[in-house]
Structures are given as structure tokens and as C-alpha cells.
Protein backbone atom coordinates (compact mmCIF):
# COMPACT_ATOMS: atom_id res chain seq x y z
CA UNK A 1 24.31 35.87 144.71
CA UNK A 2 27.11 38.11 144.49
CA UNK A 3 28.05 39.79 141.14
CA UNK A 4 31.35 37.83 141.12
CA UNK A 5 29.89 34.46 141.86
CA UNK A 6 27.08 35.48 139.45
CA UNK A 7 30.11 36.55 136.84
CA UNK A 8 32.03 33.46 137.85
CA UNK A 9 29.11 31.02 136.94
CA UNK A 10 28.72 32.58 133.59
CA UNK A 11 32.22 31.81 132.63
CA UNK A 12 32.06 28.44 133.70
CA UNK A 13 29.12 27.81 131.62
CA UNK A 14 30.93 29.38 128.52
CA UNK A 15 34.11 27.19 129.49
CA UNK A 16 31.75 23.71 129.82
CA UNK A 17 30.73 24.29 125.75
CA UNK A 18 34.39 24.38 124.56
CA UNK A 19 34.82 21.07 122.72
CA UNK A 20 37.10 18.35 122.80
CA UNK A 21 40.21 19.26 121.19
CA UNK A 22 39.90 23.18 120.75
CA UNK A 23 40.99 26.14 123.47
CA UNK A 24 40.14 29.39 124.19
CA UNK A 25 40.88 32.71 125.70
CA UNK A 26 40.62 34.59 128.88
CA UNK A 27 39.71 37.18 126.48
CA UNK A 28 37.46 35.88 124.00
CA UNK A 29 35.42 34.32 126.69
CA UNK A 30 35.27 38.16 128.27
CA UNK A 31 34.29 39.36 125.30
CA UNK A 32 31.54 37.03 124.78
CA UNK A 33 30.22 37.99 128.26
CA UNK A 34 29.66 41.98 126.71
CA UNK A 35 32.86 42.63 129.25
CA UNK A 36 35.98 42.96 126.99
CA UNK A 37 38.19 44.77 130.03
CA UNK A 38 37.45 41.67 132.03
CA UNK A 39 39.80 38.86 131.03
CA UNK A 40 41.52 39.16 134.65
CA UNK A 41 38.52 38.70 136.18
CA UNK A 42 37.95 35.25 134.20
CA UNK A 43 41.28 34.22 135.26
CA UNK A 44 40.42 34.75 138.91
CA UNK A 45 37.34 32.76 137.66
CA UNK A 46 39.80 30.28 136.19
CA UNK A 47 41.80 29.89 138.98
CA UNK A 48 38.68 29.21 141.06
CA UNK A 49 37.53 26.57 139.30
CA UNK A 50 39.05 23.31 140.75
CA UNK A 51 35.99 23.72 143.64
CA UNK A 52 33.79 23.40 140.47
CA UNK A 53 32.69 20.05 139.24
CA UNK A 54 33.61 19.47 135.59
CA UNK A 55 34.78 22.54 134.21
CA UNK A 56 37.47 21.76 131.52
CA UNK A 57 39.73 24.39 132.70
CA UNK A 58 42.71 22.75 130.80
CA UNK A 59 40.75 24.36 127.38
CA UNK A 60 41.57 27.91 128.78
CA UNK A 61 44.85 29.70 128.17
CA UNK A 62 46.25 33.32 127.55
CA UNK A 63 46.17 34.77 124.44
CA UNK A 64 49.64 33.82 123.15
CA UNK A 65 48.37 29.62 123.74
CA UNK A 66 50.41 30.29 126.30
CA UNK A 67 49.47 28.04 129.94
CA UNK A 68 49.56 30.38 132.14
CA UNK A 69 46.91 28.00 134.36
CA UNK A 70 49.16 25.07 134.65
CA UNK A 71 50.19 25.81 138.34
CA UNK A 72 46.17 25.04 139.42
CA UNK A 73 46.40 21.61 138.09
CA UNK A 74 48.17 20.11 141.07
CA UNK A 75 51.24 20.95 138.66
CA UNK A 76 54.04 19.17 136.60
CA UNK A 77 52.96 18.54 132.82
CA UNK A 78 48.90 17.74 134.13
CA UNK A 79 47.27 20.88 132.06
CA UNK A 80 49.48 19.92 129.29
CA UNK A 81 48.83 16.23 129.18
CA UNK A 82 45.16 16.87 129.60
CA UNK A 83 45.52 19.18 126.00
CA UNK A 84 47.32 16.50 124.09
CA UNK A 85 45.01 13.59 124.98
CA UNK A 86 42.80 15.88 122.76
CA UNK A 87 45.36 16.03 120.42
CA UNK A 88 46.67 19.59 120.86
CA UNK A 89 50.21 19.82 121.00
CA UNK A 90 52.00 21.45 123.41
CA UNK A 91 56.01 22.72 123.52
CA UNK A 92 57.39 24.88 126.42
CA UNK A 93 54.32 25.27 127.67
CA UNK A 94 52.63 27.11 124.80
CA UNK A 95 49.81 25.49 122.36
CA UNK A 96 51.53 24.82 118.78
CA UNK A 97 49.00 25.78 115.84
CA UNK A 98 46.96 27.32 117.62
CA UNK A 99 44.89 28.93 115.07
CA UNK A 100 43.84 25.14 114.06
CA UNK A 101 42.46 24.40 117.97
CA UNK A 102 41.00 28.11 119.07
CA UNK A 103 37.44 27.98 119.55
CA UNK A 104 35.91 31.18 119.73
CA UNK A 105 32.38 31.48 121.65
CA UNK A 106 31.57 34.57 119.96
CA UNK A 107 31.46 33.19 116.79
CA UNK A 108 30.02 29.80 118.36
CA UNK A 109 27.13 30.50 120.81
CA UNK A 110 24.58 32.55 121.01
CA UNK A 111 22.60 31.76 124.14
CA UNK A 112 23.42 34.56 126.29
């Protein structure tokens, strides 16, 4: 196993525990993984996930709320619809309150 696809895997494990109705960060989930420079390389992780089973991608944006991942959901308003059947709004493409809905697995897990 490489040490992307090794990388890769560990994100998508972090990404699987964010619950219903909260988001996260590239960044927060980079940090958790002892590699704060490496919120680009969760994105590419990110952007890799639709040939992953499950992964609740939709719960991952930029730091700003902002959905930068929207274009991976076979695009249109799919990432966003996906947030506010968990009852996060969305306008212009960016999470509203977003204080309220981030989940931060720093703070949350402590299994790796």
C-alpha cells in the first residue's frame, strides 16, 4: 500500500465518523491526521472519493463553509441538497452558521 492510498484511507475513515447534520474541514481533518500542511492532499483524497463506498463526502468543505466539492457530485445543487436534508443551510454555495454544524475530529476522536 502506497503512502497516498494508505493517507487516503485514513481520511476516509475520519470523514465516515462525521455525524448527521455537522461538517468539517479539509483542514481540521489534516490536522487530526498529525499533518497540518496537508489539507490539499485531503482534497485530492476528497475528490477521490466517489470510487469509495459510503463516504459522506457532502460533510467536507473548505474552511470558509464554502463547497468547494460540489463539482464531484455529478453537479447542480446535489452536495447542497445532501447538507440541508441534514438540516444545514446552504446560500450561494457556502454553509450559513457554520459555527452551529462544524464538527471538529480533534476535539471528537481519539482513536488514531
Amino acid at each position: 500500500m502506497t503512502d497516498e492510498v494508505s493517507f487516503f484511507s485514513r481520511v476516509y475513515e475520519v470523514v465516515c465518523k462525521i455525524p448527521e447534520g455537522k461538517v468539517t474541514t479539509y483542514g481540521a481533518i489534516a490536522k487530526y491526521l498529525g499533518s497540518p500542511q496537508s489539507s490539499r492532499m485531503v482534497g485530492w483524497a476528497m475528490n477521490s472519493a466517489h470510487t469509495q463506498p459510503n463516504i459522506p463526502a457532502h460533510r467536507v468543505v473548505n474552511r470558509n463553509g464554502i463547497l468547494t466539492g460540489k463539482h464531484h457530485f455529478g453537479g447542480g445543487k446535489i452536495m447542497q441538497q445532501l447538507l440541508e436534508n441534514e438540516g444545514i443551510k446552504v446560500v450561494d454555495d457556502q454553509i450559513q452558521d457554520l459555527k452551529n454544524h462544524l464538527w471538529n475530529p480533534v476535539k471528537s476522536l481519539n482513536d488514531f
